[in-house]
Protein backbone atom coordinates (compact mmCIF):
# COMPACT_ATOMS: atom_id res chain seq x y z
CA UNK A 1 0.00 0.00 0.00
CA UNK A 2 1.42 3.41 -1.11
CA UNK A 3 0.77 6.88 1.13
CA UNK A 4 -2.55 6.64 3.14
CA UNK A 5 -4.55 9.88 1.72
CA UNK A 6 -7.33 11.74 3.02
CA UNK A 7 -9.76 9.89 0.61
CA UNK A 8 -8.40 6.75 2.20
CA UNK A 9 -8.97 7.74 5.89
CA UNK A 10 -12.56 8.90 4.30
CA UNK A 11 -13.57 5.19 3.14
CA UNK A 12 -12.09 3.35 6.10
CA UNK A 13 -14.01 5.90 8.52
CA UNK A 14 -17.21 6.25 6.94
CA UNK A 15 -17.24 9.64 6.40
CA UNK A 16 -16.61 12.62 3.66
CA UNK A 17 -13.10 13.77 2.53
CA UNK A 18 -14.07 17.32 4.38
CA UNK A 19 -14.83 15.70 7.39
CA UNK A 20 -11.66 14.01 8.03
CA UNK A 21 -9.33 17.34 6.65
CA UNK A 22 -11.85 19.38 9.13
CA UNK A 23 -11.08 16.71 12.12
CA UNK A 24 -6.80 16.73 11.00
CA UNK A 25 -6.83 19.92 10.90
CA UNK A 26 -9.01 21.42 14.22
CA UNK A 27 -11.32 22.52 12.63
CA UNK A 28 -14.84 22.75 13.69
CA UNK A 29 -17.79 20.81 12.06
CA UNK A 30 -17.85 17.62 13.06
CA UNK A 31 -18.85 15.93 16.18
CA UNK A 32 -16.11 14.56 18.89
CA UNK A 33 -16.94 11.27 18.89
CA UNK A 34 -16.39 11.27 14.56
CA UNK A 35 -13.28 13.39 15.14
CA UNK A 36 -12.13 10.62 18.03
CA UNK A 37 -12.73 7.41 15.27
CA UNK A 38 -10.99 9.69 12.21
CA UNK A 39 -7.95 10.24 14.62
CA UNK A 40 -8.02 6.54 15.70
CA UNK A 41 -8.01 5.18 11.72
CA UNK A 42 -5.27 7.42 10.62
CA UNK A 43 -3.21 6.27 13.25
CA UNK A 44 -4.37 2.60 12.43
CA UNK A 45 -3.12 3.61 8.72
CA UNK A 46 0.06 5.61 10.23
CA UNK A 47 -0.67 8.60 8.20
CA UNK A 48 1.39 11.28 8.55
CA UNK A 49 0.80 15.17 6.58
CA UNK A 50 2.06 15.68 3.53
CA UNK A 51 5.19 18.40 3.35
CA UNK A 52 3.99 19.87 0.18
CA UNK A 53 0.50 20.33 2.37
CA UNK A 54 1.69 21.53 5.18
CA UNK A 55 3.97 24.31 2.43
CA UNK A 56 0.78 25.19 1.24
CA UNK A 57 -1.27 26.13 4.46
CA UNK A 58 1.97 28.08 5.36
CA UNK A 59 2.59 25.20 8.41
CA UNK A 60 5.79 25.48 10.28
CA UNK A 61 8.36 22.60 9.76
CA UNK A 62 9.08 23.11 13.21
CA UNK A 63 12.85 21.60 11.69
CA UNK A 64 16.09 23.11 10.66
CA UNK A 65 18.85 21.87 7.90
CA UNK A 66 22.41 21.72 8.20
CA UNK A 67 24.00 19.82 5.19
CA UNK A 68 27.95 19.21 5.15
CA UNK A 69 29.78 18.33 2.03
CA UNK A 70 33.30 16.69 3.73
CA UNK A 71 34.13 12.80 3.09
CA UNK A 72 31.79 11.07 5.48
CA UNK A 73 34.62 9.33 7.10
CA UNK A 74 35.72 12.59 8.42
CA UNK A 75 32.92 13.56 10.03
CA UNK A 76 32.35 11.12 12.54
CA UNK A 77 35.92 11.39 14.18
CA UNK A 78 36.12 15.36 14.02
CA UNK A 79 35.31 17.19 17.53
CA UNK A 80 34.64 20.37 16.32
CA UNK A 81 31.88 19.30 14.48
CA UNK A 82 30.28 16.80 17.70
CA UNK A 83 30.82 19.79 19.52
CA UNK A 84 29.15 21.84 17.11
CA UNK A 85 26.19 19.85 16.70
CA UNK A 86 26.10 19.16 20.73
CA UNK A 87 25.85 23.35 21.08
CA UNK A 88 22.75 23.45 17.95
CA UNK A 89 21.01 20.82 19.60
CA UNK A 90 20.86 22.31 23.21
CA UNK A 91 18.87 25.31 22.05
CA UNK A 92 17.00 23.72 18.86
CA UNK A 93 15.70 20.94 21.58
CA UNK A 94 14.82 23.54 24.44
CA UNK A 95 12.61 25.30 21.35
CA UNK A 96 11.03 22.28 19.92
CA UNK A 97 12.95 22.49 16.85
CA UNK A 98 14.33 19.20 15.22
CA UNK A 99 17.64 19.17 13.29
CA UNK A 100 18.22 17.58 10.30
CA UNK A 101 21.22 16.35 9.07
CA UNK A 102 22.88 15.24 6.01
CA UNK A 103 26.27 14.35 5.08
CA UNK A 104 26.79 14.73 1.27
CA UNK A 105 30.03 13.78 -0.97
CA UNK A 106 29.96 17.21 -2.74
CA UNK A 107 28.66 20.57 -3.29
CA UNK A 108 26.29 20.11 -6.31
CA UNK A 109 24.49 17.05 -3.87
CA UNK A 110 24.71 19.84 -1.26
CA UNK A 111 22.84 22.12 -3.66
CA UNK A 112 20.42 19.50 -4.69
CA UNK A 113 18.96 18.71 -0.49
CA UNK A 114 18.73 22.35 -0.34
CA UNK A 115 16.39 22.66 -2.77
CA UNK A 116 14.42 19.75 -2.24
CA UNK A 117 14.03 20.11 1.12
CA UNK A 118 12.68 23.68 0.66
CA UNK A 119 10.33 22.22 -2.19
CA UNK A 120 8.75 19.77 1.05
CA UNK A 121 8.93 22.46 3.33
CA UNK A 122 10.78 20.17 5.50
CA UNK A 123 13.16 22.77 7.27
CA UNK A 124 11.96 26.19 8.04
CA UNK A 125 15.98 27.37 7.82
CA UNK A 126 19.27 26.26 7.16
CA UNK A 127 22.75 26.38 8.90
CA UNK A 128 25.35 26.66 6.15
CA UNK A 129 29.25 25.63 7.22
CA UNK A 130 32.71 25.42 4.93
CA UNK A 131 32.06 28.62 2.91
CA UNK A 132 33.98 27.93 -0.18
CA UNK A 133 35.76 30.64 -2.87
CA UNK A 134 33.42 32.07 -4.88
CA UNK A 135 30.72 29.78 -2.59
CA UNK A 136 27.70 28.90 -5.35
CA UNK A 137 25.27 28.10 -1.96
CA UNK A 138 24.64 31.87 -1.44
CA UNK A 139 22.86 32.77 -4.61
CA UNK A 140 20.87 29.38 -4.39
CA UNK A 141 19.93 30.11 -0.72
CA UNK A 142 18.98 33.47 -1.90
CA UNK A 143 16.86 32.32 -4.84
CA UNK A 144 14.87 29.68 -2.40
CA UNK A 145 14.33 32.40 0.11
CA UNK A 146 14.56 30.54 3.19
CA UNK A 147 16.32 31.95 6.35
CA UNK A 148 19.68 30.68 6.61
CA UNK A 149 22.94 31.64 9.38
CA UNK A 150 26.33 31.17 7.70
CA UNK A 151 29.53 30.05 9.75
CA UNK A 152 32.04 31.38 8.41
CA UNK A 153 32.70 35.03 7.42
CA UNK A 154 33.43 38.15 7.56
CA UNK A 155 30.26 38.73 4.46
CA UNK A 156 30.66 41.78 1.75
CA UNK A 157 27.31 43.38 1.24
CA UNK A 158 24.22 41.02 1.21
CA UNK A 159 23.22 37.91 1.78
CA UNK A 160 22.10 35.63 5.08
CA UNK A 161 23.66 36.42 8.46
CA UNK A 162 27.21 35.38 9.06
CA UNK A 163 28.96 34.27 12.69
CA UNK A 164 32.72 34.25 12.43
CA UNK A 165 36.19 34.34 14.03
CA UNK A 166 39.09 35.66 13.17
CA UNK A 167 40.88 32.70 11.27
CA UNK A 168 44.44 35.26 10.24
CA UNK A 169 44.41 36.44 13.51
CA UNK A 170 44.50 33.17 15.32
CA UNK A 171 47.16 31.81 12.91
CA UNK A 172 48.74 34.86 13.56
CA UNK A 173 48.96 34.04 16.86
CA UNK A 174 50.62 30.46 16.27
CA UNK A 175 53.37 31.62 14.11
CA UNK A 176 55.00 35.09 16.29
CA UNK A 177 54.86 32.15 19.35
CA UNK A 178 56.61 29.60 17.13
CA UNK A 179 58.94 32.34 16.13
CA UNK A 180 59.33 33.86 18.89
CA UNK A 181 60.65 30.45 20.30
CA UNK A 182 63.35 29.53 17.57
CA UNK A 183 61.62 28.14 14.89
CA UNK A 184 62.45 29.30 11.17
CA UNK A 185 60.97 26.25 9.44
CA UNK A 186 57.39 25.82 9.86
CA UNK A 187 54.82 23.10 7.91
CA UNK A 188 50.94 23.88 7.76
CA UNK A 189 48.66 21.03 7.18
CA UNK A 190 45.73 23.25 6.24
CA UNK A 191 42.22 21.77 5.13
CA UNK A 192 40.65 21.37 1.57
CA UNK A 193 41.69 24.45 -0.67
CA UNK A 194 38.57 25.80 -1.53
CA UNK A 195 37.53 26.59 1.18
CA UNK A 196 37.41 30.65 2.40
CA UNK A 197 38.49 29.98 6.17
CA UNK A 198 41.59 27.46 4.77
CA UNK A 199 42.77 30.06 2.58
CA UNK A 200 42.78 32.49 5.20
CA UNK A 201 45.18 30.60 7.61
CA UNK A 202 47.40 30.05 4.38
CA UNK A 203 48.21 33.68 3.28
CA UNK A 204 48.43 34.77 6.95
CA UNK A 205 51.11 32.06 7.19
CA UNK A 206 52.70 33.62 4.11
CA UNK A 207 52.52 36.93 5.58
CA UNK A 208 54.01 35.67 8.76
CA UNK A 209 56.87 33.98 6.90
CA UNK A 210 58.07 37.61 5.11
CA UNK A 211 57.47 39.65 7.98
CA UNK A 212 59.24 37.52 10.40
CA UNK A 213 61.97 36.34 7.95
CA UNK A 214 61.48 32.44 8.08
CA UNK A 215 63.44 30.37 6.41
CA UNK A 216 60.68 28.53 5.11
CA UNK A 217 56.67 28.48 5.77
CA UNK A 218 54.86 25.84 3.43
CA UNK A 219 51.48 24.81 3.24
CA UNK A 220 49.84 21.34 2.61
CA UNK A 221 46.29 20.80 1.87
CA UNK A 222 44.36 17.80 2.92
CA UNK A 223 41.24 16.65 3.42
CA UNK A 224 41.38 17.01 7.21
CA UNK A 225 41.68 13.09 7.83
CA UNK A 226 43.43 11.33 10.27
CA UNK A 227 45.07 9.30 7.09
CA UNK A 228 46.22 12.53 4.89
CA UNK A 229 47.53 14.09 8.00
CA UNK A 230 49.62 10.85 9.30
CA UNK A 231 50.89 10.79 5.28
CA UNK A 232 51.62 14.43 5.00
CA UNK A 233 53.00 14.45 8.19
CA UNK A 234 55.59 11.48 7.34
CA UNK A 235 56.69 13.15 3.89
CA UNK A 236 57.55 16.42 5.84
CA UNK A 237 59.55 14.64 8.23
CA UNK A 238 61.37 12.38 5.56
CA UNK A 239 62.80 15.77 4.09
CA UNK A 240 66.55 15.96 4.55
CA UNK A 241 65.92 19.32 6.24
CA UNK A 242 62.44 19.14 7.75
CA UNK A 243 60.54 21.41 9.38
CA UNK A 244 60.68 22.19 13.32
CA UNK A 245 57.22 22.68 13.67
CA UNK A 246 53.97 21.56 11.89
CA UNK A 247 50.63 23.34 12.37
CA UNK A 248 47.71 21.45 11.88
CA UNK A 249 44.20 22.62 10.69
CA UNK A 250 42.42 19.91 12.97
CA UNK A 251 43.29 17.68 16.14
CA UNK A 252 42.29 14.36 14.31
CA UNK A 253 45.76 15.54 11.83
CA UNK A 254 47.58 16.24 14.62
CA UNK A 255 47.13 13.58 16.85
CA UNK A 256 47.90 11.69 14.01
CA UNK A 257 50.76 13.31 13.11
CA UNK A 258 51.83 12.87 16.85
CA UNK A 259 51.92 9.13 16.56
CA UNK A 260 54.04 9.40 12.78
CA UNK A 261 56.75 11.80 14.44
CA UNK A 262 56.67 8.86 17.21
CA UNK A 263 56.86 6.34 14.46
CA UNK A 264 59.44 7.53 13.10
CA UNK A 265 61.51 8.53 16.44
CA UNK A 266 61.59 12.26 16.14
CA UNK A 267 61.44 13.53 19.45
CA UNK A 268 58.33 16.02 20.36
CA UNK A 269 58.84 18.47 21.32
CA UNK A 270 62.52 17.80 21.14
CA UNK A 271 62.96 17.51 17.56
CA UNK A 272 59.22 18.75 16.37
CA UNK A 273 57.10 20.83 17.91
CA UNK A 274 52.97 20.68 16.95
CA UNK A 275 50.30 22.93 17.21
CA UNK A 276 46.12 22.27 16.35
CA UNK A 277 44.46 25.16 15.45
CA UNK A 278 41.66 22.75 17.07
CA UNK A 279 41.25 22.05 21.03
CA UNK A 280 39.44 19.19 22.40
CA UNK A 281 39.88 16.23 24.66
CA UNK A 282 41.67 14.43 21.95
CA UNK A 283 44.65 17.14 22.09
CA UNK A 284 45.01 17.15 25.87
CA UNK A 285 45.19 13.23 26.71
CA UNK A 286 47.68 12.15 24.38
CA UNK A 287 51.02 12.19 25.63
CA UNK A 288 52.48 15.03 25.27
CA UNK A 289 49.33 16.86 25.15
CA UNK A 290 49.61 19.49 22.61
CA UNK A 291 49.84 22.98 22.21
CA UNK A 292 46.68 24.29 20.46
CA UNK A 293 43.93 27.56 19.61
CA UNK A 294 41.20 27.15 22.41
CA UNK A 295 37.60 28.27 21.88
CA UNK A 296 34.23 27.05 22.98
CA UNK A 297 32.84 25.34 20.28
CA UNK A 298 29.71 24.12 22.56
CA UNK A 299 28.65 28.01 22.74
CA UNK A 300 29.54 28.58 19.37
CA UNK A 301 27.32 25.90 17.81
CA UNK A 302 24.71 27.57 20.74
CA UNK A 303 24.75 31.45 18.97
CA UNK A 304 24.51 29.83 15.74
CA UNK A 305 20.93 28.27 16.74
CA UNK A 306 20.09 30.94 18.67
CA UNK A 307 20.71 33.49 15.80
CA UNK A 308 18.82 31.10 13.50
CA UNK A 309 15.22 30.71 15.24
CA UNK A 310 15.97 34.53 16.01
CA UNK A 311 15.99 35.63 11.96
CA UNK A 312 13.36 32.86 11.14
CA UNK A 313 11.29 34.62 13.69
CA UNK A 314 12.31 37.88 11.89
CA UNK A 315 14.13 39.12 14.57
CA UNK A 316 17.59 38.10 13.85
CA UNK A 317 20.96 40.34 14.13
CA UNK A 318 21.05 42.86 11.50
CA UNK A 319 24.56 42.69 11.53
CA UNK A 320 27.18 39.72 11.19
CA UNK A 321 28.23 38.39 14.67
CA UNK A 322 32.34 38.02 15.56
CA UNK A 323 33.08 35.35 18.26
CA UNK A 324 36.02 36.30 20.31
CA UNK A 325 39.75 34.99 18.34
CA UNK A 326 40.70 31.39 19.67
CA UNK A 327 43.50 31.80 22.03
CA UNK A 328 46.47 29.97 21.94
CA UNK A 329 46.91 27.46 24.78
CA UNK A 330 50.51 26.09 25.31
CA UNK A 331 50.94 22.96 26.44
CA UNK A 332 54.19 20.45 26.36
CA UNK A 333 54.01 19.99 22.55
CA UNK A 334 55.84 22.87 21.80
CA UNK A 335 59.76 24.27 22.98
CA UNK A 336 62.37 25.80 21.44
CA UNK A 337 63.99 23.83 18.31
CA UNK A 338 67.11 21.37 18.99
CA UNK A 339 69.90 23.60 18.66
CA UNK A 340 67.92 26.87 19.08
CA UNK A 341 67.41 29.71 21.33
CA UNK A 342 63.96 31.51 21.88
CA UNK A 343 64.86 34.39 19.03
CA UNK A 344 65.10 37.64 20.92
CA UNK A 345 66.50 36.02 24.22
CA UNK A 346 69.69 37.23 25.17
CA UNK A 347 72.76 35.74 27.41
CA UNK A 348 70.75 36.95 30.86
CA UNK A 349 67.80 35.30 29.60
CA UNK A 350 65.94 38.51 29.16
CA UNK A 351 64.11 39.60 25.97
CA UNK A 352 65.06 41.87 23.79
CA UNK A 353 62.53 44.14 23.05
CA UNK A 354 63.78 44.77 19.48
CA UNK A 355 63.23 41.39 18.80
CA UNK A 356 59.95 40.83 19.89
CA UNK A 357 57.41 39.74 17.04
CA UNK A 358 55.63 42.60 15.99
């Protein structure tokens, strides 16, 4: 048997078409007892509205979309994103508000839920993540005209609301430490290419590298997974003259590039010292834990909910929000290189101020 309908209800109860959609619906005009026995046979028949109906009678979905385009294997071992969800959830639940989640294998597929889902009226919104170069999402977003939050950011001129942090800043941050420590070779393991808040965290790397005067600052994009990073990770370190430090763009890379530099017998932070622009458990029980940006993903993923039922309820921000930089937290994955000397630190073991990172 395909979809119970209305019509179907009708026959089984005994009555007209109108009186069952007047009984489904609250409606007045028919008697409780016949509303009672309607109610009892489409539950016998486990009939459930339509979307498309409920679009039409302008029904709330009472649901909200978040659709990721990343290699499904990634997903399900990243923190940020458990974290992420674990902050949406706490406020969608507390309002009633279901979230539904898909994990796609690119953005056209990404594209392609979007649309259909606003076709059923399933969600009533959508949380967009990973803003890409040139990001095709927007204008499709735009077109379907549903209320949507974007992570990611900062936004030129229009479009759907935007909650960001400052991705240069905080790589910033990672590089004058590392250089301010001894280190003049330094590896990024960034995330996939295309995407805005990757790119960032590359050229502020770059502009690190000439305004500090490393000897080298290279970048490496992956896909985020615990497999590119461990590979990456042992191809750096197989270099004749390798770097002293390797940033990574999550803690899945960097634990595993933790257990490759053990592998392999370079020393951390000895020989190697790591960073993850990413802080969860994962980066402070492994041994030793590791030095990495801190921010509170829980509350993060909260504002983003919050700011979402806010502009579906037309009452959103009318400006894009900026979550406080992640600070760097330094742990015992990081010291000065083999051979080095904190740059700027003189025989007394003072600073010099001219040396300072700017």
């Amino acid at each position: 048997m395909g979809r119970p309908t209305i019509a179907d209800i009708a026959r089984r109860a005994g009555v007209s078409k109108g009186a069952v959609s007047f009984a489904l619906n609250g409606r007045p005009g028919v008697s409780e007892a016949t509303r009672a026995r309607i109610f009892q046979v489409a539950e016998e028949m486990n009939w459930r509205p339509h979307s498309a109906a409920r679009a039409l009678g302008g029904a709330r979905a009472d649901a909200v979309g978040l659709v990721i385009a990343r290699p499904a294997r990634t997903i399900g071992v990243e923190p940020f994103f458990s974290q992420l969800l674990s902050g949406l959830q706490a406020v969608l639940s507390a309002h009633s508000v279901a979230l539904h989640l898909m994990v796609v294998e690119d953005t056209a597929a990404e594209i392609e839920v979007y649309r259909r889902w606003t076709s059923e009226h399933r969600v009533d919104g959508f949380i967009v993540v990973d803003l890409q170069l040139r990001d095709p999402r927007l204008a499709v977003l735009d077109a379907l005209g549903l209320p949507a939050v974007v992570l990611g950011g900062p936004g030129k001129g229009a479009g759907p609301l935007r909650i960001w942090a400052d991705d240069r800043e905080a790589m910033l941050s990672i590089v004058d430490y590392l250089a301010a420590i001894g280190h003049r070779r330094i590896a990024h393991l960034a995330g996939l290419p295309h995407f805005q808040h990757t790119q960032r965290r590359i050229r502020a790397l770059r502009d690190a590298s000439r305004r500090l005067g490393l000897e080298e600052a290279l970048s490496v994009p992956t896909d985020f997974s615990d497999a590119e990073g461990a590979a990456a990770t042992r191809t750096l370190l197989s270099r004749p003259r390798r770097p002293t430090a390797i940033v990574y763009d999550s803690d899945v890379m960097a634990v595993a590039g933790l257990g490759v530099a053990g592998e392999m017998g370079v020393a951390v932070p000895g020989e190697l010292s790591i960073v993850s622009f990413d802080d969860s458990v994962l980066a402070r029980i492994v041994h030793p834990p590791l030095t990495a940006l801190s921010r509170d993903t829980f509350a993060l993923g909260e504002q983003v909910a919050r700011s979402l039922l806010a502009v579906i309820d037309d009452a959103g921000p009318d400006r894009d929000l900026q979550m406080p930089t992640p600070r760097l937290t330094v742990r015992e994955s990081t010291s000065p290189p083999a051979g080095g000397s904190p740059a700027g630190v003189n025989s007394t073991g003072t600073v010099d101020s001219a040396s300072e990172p700017v």
